[in-house]
Protein backbone atom coordinates (compact mmCIF):
# COMPACT_ATOMS: atom_id res chain seq x y z
CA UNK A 1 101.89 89.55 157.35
CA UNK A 2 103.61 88.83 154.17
CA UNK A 3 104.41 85.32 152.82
CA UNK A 4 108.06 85.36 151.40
CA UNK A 5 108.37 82.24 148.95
CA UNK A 6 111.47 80.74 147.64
CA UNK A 7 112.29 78.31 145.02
CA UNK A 8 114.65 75.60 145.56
CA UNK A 9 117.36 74.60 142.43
CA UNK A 10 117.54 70.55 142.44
CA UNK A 11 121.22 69.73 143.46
CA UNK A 12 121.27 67.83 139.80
CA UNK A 13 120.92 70.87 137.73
CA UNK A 14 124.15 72.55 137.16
CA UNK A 15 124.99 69.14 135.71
CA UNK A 16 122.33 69.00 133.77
CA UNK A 17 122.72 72.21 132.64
CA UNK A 18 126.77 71.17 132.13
CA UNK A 19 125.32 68.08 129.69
CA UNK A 20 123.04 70.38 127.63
CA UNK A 21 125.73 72.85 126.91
CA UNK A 22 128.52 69.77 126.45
CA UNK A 23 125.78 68.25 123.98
CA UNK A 24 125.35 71.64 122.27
CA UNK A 25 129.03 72.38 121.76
CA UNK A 26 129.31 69.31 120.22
CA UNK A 27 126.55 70.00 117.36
CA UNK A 28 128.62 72.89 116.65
CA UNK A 29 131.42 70.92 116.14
CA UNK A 30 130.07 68.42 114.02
CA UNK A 31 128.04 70.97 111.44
CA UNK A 32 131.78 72.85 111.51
CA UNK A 33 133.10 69.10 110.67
CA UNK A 34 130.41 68.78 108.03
CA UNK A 35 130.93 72.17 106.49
CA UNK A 36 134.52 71.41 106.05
CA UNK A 37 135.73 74.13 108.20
CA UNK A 38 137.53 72.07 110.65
CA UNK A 39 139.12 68.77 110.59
CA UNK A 40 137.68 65.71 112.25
CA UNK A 41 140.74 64.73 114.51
CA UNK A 42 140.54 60.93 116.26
CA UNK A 43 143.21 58.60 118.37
CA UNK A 44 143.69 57.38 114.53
CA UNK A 45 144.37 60.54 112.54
CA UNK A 46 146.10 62.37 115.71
CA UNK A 47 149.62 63.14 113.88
CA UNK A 48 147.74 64.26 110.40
CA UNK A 49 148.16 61.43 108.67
CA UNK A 50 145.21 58.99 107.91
CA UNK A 51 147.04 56.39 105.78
CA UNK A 52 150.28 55.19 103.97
CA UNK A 53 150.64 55.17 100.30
CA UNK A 54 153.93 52.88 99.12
CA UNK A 55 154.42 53.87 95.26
CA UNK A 56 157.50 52.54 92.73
CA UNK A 57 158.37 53.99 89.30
CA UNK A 58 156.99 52.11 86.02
CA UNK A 59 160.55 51.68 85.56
CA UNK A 60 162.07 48.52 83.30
CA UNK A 61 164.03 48.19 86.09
CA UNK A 62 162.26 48.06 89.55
CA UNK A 63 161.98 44.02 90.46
CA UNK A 64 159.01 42.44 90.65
CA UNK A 65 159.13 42.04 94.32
CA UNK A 66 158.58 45.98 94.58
CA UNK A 67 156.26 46.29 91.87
CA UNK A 68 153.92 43.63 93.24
CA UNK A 69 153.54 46.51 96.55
CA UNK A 70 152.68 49.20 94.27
CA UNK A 71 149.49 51.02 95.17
CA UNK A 72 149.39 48.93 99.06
CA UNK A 73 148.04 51.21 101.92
CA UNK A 74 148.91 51.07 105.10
CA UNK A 75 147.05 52.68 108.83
CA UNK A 76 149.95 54.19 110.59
CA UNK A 77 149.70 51.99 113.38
CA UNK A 78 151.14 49.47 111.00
CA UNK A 79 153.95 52.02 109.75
CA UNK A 80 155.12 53.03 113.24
CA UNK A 81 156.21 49.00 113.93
CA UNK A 82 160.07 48.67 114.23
CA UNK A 83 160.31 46.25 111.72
CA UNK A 84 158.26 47.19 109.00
CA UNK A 85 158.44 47.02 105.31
CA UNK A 86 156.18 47.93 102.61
CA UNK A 87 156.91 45.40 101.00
CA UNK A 88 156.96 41.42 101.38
CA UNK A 89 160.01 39.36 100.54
CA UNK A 90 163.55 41.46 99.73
CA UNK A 91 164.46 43.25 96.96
CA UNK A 92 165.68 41.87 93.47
CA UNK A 93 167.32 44.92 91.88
CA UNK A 94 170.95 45.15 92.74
CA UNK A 95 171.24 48.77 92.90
CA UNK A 96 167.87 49.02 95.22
CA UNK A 97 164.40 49.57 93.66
CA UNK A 98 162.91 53.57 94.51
CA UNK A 99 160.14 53.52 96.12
CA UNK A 100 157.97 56.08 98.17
CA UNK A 101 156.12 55.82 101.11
CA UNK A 102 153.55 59.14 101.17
CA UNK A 103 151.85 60.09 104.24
CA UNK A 104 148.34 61.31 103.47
CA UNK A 105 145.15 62.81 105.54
CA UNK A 106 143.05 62.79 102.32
CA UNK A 107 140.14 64.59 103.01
CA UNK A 108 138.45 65.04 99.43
CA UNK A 109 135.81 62.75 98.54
CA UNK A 110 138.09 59.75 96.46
CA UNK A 111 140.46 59.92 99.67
CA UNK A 112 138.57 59.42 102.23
CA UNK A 113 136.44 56.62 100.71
CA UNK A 114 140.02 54.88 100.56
CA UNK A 115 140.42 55.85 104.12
CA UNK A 116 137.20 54.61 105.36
CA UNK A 117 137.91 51.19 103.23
CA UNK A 118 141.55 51.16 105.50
CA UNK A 119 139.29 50.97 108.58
CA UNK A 120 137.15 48.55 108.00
CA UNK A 121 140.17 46.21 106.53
CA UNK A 122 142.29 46.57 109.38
CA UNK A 123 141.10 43.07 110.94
CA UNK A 124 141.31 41.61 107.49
CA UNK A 125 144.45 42.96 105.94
CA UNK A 126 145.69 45.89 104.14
CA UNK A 127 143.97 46.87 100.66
CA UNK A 128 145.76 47.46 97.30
CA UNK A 129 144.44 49.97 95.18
CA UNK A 130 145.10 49.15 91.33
CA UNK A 131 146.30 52.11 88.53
CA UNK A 132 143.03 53.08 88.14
CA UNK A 133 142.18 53.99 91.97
CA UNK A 134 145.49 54.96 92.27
CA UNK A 135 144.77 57.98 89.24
CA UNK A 136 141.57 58.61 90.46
CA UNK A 137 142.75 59.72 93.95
CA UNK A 138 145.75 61.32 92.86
CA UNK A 139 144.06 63.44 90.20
CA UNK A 140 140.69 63.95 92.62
CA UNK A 141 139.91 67.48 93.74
CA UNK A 142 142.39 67.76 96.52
CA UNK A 143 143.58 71.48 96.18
CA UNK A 144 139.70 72.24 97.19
CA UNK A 145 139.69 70.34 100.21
CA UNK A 146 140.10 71.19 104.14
CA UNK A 147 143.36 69.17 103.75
CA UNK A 148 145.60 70.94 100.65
CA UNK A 149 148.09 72.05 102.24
CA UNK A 150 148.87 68.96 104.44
CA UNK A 151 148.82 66.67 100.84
CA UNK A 152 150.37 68.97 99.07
CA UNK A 153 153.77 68.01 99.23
CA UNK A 154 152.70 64.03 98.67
CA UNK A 155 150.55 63.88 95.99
CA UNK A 156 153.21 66.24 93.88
CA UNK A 157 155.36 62.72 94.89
CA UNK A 158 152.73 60.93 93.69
CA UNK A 159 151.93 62.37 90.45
CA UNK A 160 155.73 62.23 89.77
CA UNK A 161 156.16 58.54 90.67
CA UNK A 162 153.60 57.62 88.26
CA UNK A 163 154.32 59.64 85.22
CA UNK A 164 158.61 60.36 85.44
CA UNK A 165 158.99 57.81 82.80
CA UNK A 166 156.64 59.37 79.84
CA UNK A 167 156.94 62.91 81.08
CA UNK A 168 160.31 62.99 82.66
CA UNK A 169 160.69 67.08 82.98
CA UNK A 170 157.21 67.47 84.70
CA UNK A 171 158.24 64.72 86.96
CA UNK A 172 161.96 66.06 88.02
CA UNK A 173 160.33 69.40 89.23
CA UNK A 174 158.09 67.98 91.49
CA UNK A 175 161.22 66.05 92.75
CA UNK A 176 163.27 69.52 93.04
CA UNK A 177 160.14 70.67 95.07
CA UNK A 178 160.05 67.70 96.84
CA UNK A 179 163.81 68.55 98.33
CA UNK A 180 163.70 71.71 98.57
CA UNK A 181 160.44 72.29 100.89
CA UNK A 182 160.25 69.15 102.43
CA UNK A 183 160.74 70.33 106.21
CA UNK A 184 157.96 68.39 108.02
CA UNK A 185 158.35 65.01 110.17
CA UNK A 186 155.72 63.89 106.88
CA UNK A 187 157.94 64.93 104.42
CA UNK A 188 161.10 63.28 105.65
CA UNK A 189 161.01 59.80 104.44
CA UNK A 190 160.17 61.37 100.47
CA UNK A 191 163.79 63.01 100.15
CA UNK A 192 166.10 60.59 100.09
CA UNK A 193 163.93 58.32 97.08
CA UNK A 194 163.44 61.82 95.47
CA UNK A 195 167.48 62.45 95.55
CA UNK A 196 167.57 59.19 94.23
CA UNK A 197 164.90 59.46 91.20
CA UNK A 198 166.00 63.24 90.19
CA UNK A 199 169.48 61.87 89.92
CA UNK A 200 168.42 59.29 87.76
CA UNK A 201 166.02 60.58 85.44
CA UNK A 202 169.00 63.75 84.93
CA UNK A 203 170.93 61.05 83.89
CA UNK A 204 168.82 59.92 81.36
CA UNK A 205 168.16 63.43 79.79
CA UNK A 206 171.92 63.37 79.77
CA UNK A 207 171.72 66.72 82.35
CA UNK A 208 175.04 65.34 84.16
CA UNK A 209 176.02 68.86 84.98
CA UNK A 210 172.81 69.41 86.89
CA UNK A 211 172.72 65.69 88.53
CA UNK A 212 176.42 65.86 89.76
CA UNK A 213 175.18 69.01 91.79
CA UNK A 214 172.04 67.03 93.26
CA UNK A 215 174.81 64.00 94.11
CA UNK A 216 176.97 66.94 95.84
CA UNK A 217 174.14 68.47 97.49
CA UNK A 218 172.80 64.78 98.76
CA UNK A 219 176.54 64.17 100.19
CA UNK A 220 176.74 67.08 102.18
CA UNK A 221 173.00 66.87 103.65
CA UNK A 222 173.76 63.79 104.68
CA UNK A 223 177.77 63.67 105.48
CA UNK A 224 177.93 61.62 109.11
CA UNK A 225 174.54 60.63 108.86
CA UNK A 226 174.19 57.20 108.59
CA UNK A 227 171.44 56.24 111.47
CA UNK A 228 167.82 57.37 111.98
CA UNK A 229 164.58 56.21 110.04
CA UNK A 230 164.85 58.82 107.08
CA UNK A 231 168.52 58.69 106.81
CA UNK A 232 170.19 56.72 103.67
CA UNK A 233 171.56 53.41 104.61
CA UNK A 234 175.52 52.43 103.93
CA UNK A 235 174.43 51.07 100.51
CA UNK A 236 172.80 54.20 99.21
CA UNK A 237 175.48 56.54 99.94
CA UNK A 238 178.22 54.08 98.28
CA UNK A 239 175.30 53.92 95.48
CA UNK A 240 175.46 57.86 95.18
CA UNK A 241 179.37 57.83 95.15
CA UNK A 242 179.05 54.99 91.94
CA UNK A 243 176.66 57.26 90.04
CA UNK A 244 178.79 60.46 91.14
CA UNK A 245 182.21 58.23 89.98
CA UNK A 246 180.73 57.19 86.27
CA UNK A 247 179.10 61.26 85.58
CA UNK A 248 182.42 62.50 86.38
CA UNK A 249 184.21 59.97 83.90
CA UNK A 250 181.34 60.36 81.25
CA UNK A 251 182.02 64.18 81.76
CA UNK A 252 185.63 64.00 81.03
CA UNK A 253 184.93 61.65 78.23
CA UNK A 254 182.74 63.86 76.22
CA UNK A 255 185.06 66.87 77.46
CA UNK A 256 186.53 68.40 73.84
CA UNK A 257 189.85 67.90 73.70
CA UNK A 258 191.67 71.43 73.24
CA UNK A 259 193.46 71.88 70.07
CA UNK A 260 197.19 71.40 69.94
């Protein structure tokens, strides 16, 4: 007579088995992380954007109360409150200081140390990075990183905002690019300061023809729309119809008069 002999699974082990391959999938995911050929996501960085960057114009004439928030980072948890400000106190300037506040992931090397520095500040405050951090990241490697094409549209912002007074024509493209491919829920807080900057800096270069079109284009983009996070408030559009008023009379003023 033959013996038949069976072996009997533990109950346990398809779970254990479950846990070894969970465990394993996960040490794929983190050399992928490592390698830089997939984004870490967490609860934090969920929406693609890491931290805040709130940047003003060397300008003679943005107040002190705005200058002193140049460079200040924020976590998006502290953006995302209903009343906040990046900056403390009001504003001095009575036409409104420009300022920008740039959404970043920042995944090259002078970013994320930044980033990192954000998280372990959050119980003790927000951090301020001073000209020199500020160039450093700005001017870092970030067209070789995993995250190039999310920054791409802030740090052209940000290299504008700090150079638009010394290199003014370098500066007004970025803020032309800025409005015309800013289409993301990022993006939409950067156009309105943009409008606002190009306009300006035209001015300056004495480009009225070209800044009257960027008023014209502003007013119809934004014609009824007066409410909503990214939209201009009441003061800005009456702002943008004082600019429009004094290129139209400087335009007629220079006009030649026509020979009689």
């Amino acid at each position: 007579m033959k013996t038949v002999t069976s072996m009997v699974l533990p109950d346990f082990l398809p779970y254990l088995l479950g846990i070894f391959g969970l465990l394993a999938l996960w040490q794929c995911y983190q050399i992928q992380v490592m390698k830089g050929h997939i984004l870490a996501i967490d609860i934090f960085d969920r929406a693609g954007i890491r931290m805040y960057l709130y940047a003003v114009t060397d300008d003679p004439l943005t107040c002190e109360v705005c200058r002193s928030a140049h460079g200040t980072v924020f976590p998006p948890s502290e953006v995302m409150k209903k009343q906040f400000s990046p900056i403390k106190g009001t504003c001095k300037s009575p036409t409104g200081c420009i300022g920008f506040l740039v959404g970043l992931y920042g995944a090259w090397p002078e970013a994320n140390r930044i980033v990192e520095r954000l998280r372990l500040s959050r119980k003790r405050g927000l951090i301020q990075l001073d000209q020199n951090e500020l160039m450093e990241m700005i001017f870092g490697p970030w067209e070789r990183s995993i995250s190039a094409n999310t920054d791409r549209l802030g740090i052209y912002v940000l290299e504008a905002v700090l150079g638009d007074c010394a290199n003014p024509k370098p500066a007004m493209d970025k803020y032309r690019n800025t409005i015309e491919n800013a289409n993301e829920v990022r993006h939409m807080p950067l156009i309105v300061p943009a409008y606002f900057r190009l306009v300006e800096l035209l001015t300056r270069q004495g480009q009225t023809a070209e800044a009257l079109h960027f008023i014209e284009q502003f007013e119809k983009r934004y014609k009824g729309k007066t409410s909503g996070p990214d939209a201009p408030t009441e003061k800005q559009l009456r702002l943008m119809e004082i600019k429009k008023s004094h290129l139209k009379n400087a335009e007629r003023t220079a006009a030649p008069v026509p020979a009689t």
